[in-house]
C-alpha atoms as a PDB file:
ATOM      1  CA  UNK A   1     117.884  92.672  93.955  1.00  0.00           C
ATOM      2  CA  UNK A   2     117.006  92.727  90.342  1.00  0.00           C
ATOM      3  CA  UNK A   3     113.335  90.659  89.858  1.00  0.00           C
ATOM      4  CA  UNK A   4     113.140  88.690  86.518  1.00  0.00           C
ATOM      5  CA  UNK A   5     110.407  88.677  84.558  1.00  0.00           C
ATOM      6  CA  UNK A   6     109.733  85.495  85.506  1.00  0.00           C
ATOM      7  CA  UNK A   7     109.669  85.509  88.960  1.00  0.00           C
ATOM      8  CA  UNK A   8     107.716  88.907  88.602  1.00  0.00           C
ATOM      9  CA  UNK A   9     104.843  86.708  86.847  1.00  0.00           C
ATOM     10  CA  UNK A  10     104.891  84.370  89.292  1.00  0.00           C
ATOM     11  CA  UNK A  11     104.205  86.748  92.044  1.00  0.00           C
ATOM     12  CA  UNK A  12     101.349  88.697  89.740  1.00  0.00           C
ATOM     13  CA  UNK A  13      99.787  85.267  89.468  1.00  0.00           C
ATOM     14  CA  UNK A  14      98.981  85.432  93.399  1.00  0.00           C
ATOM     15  CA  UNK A  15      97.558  89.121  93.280  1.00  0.00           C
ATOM     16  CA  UNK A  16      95.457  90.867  95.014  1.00  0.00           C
ATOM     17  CA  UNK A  17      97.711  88.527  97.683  1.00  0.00           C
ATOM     18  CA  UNK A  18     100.151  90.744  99.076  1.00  0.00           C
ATOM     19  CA  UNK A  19     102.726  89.742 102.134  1.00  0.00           C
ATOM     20  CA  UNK A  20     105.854  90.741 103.359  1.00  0.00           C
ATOM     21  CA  UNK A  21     107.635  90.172  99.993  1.00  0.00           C
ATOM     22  CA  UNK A  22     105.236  92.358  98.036  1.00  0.00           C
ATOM     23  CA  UNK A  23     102.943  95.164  97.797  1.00  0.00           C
ATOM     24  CA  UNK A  24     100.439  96.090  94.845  1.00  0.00           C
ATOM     25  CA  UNK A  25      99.754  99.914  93.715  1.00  0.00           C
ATOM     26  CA  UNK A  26      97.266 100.788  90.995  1.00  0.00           C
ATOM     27  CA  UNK A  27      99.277 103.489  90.426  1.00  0.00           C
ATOM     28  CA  UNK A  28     102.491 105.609  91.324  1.00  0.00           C
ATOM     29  CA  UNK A  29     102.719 107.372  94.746  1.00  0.00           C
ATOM     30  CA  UNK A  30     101.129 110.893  93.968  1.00  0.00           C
ATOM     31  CA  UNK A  31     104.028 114.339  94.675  1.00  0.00           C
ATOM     32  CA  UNK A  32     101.603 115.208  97.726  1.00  0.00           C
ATOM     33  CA  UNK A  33     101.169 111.526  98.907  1.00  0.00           C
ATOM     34  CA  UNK A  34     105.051 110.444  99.035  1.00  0.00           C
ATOM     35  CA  UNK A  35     104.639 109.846 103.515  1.00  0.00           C
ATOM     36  CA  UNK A  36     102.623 106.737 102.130  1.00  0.00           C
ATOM     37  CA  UNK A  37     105.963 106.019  99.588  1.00  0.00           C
ATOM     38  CA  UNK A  38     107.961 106.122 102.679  1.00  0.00           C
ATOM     39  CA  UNK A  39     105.514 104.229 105.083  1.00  0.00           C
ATOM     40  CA  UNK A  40     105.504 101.182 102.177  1.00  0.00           C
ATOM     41  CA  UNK A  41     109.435 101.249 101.712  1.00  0.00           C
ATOM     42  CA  UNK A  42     110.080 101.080 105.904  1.00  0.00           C
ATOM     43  CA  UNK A  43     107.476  98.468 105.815  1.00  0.00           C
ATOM     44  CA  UNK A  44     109.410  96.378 103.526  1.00  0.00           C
ATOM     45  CA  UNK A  45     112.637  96.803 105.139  1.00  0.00           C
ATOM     46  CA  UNK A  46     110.968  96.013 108.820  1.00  0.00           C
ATOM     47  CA  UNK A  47     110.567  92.766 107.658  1.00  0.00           C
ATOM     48  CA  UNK A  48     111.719  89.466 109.727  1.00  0.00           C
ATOM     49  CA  UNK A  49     113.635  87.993 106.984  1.00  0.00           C
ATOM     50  CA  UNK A  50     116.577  89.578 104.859  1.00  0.00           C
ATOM     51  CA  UNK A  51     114.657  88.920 101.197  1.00  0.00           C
ATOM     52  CA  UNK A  52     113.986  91.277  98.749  1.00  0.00           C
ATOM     53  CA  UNK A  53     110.961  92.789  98.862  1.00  0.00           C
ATOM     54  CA  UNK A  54     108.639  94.442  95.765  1.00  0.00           C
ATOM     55  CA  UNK A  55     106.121  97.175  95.371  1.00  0.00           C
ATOM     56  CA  UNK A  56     104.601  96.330  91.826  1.00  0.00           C
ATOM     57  CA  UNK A  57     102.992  99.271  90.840  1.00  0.00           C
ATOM     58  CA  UNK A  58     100.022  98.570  87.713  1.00  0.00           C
ATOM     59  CA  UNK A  59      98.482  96.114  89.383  1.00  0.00           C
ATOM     60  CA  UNK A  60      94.983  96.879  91.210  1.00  0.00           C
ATOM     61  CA  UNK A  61      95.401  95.339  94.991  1.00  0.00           C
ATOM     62  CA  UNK A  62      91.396  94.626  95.300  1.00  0.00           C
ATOM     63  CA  UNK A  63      91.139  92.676  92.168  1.00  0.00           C
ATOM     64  CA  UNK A  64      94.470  91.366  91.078  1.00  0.00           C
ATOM     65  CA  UNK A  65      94.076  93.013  87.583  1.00  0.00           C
ATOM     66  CA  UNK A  66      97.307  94.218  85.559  1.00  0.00           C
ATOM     67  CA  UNK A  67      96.222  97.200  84.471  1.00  0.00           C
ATOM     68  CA  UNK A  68      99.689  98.763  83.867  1.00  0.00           C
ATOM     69  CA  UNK A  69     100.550 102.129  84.487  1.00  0.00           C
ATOM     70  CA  UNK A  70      98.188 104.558  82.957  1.00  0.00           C
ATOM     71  CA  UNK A  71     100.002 107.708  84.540  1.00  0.00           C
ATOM     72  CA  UNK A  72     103.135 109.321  85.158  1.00  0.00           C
ATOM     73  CA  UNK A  73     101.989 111.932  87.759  1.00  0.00           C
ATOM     74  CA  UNK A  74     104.141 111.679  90.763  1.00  0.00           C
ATOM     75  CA  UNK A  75     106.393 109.132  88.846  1.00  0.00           C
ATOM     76  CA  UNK A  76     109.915 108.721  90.152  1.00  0.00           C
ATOM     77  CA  UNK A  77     113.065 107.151  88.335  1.00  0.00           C
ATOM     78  CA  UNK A  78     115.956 105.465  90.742  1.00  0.00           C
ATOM     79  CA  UNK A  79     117.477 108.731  91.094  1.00  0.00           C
ATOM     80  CA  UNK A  80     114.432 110.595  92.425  1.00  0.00           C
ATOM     81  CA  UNK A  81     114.053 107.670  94.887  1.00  0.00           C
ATOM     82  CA  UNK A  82     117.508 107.642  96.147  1.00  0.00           C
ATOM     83  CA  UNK A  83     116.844 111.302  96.921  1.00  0.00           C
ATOM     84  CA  UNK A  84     113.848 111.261  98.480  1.00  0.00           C
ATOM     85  CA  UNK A  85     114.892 108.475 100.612  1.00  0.00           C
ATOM     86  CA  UNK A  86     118.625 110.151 101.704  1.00  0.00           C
ATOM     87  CA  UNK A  87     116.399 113.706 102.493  1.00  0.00           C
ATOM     88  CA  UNK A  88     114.719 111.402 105.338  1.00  0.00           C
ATOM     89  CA  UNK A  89     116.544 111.081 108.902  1.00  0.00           C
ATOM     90  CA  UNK A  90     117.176 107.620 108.967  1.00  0.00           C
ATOM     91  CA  UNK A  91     118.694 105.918 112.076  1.00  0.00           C
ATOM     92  CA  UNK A  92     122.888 105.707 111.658  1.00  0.00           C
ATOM     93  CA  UNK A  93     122.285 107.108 107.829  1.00  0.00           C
ATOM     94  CA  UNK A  94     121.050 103.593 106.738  1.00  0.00           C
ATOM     95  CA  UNK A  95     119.380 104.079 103.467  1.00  0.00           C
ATOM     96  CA  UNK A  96     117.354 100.973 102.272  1.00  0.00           C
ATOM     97  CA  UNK A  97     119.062 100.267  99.181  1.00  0.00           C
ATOM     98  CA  UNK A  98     115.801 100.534  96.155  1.00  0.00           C
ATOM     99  CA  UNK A  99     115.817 100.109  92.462  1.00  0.00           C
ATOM    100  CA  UNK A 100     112.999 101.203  89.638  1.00  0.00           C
ATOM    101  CA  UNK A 101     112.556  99.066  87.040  1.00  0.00           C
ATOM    102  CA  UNK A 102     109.984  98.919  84.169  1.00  0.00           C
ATOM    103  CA  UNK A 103     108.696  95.618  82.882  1.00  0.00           C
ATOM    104  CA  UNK A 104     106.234  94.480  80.062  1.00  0.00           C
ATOM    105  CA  UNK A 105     103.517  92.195  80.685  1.00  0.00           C
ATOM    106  CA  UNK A 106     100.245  90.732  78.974  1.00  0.00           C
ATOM    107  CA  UNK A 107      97.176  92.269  80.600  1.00  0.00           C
ATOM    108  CA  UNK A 108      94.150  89.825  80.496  1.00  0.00           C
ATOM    109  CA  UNK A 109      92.208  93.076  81.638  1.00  0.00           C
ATOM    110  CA  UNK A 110      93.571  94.962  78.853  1.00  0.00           C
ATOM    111  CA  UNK A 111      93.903  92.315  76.301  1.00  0.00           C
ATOM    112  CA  UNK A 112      97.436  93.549  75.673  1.00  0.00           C
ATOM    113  CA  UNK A 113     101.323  94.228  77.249  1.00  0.00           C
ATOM    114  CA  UNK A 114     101.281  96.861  79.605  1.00  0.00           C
ATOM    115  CA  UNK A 115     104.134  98.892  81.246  1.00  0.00           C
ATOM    116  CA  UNK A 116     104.603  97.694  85.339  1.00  0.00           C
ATOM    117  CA  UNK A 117     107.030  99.530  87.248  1.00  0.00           C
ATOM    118  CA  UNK A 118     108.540  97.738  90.414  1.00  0.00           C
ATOM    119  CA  UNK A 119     110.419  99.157  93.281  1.00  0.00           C
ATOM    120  CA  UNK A 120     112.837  97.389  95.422  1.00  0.00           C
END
């Protein structure tokens, strides 16, 4: 479940491509916009295959550009996640098991490291 840096890199490398392995934000999931939070985390786990599946948030999914994350408005830590996700009436209590991670990468954009955050 954990993504390396690495493999992270890799899959920035594609962007703007997105596909059922990964989704790009811009930013975090505003407090008043967290139905689109949940529509992108079923989406993930409705997936044909069993694989881990991303939502990189800092990178702009028109243009590909790492722009990190510039704000923390609506941000959530793996705690807040796990409890906006078990307040939700999933079928047979099956919680989609999600992680929040920060990483550090170079921005061409930018010219410098920016924070990413990814959610799994």
């Amino acid at each position: 479940m954990v993504l390396s840096q690495e493999a992270l890199e890799k899959i920035i490398s594609m962007a703007p491509e997105e596909n059922d392995h990964w989704d790009f934000k811009l930013q975090w999931y505003k407090k008043n916009d967290r139905n689109n939070l949940l529509l992108d985390i079923i989406n993930m786990v409705n997936t044909p295959h069993h694989d881990d599946c991303y939502i990189i948030i800092g990178v702009d999914d028109d243009t590909g550009d790492i722009v990190g994350v510039k704000s923390n408005t609506g941000r959530m830590n793996r705690q807040n996640l796990q409890d906006f996700l078990r307040n939700k009436p999933f079928a047979q209590n099956f919680y989609p098991l999600t992680d929040v991670k920060r990483y550090t990468v170079y921005s061409p954009t930018e010219g410098k490291n920016v924070k990413l955050k990814g959610k799994m």
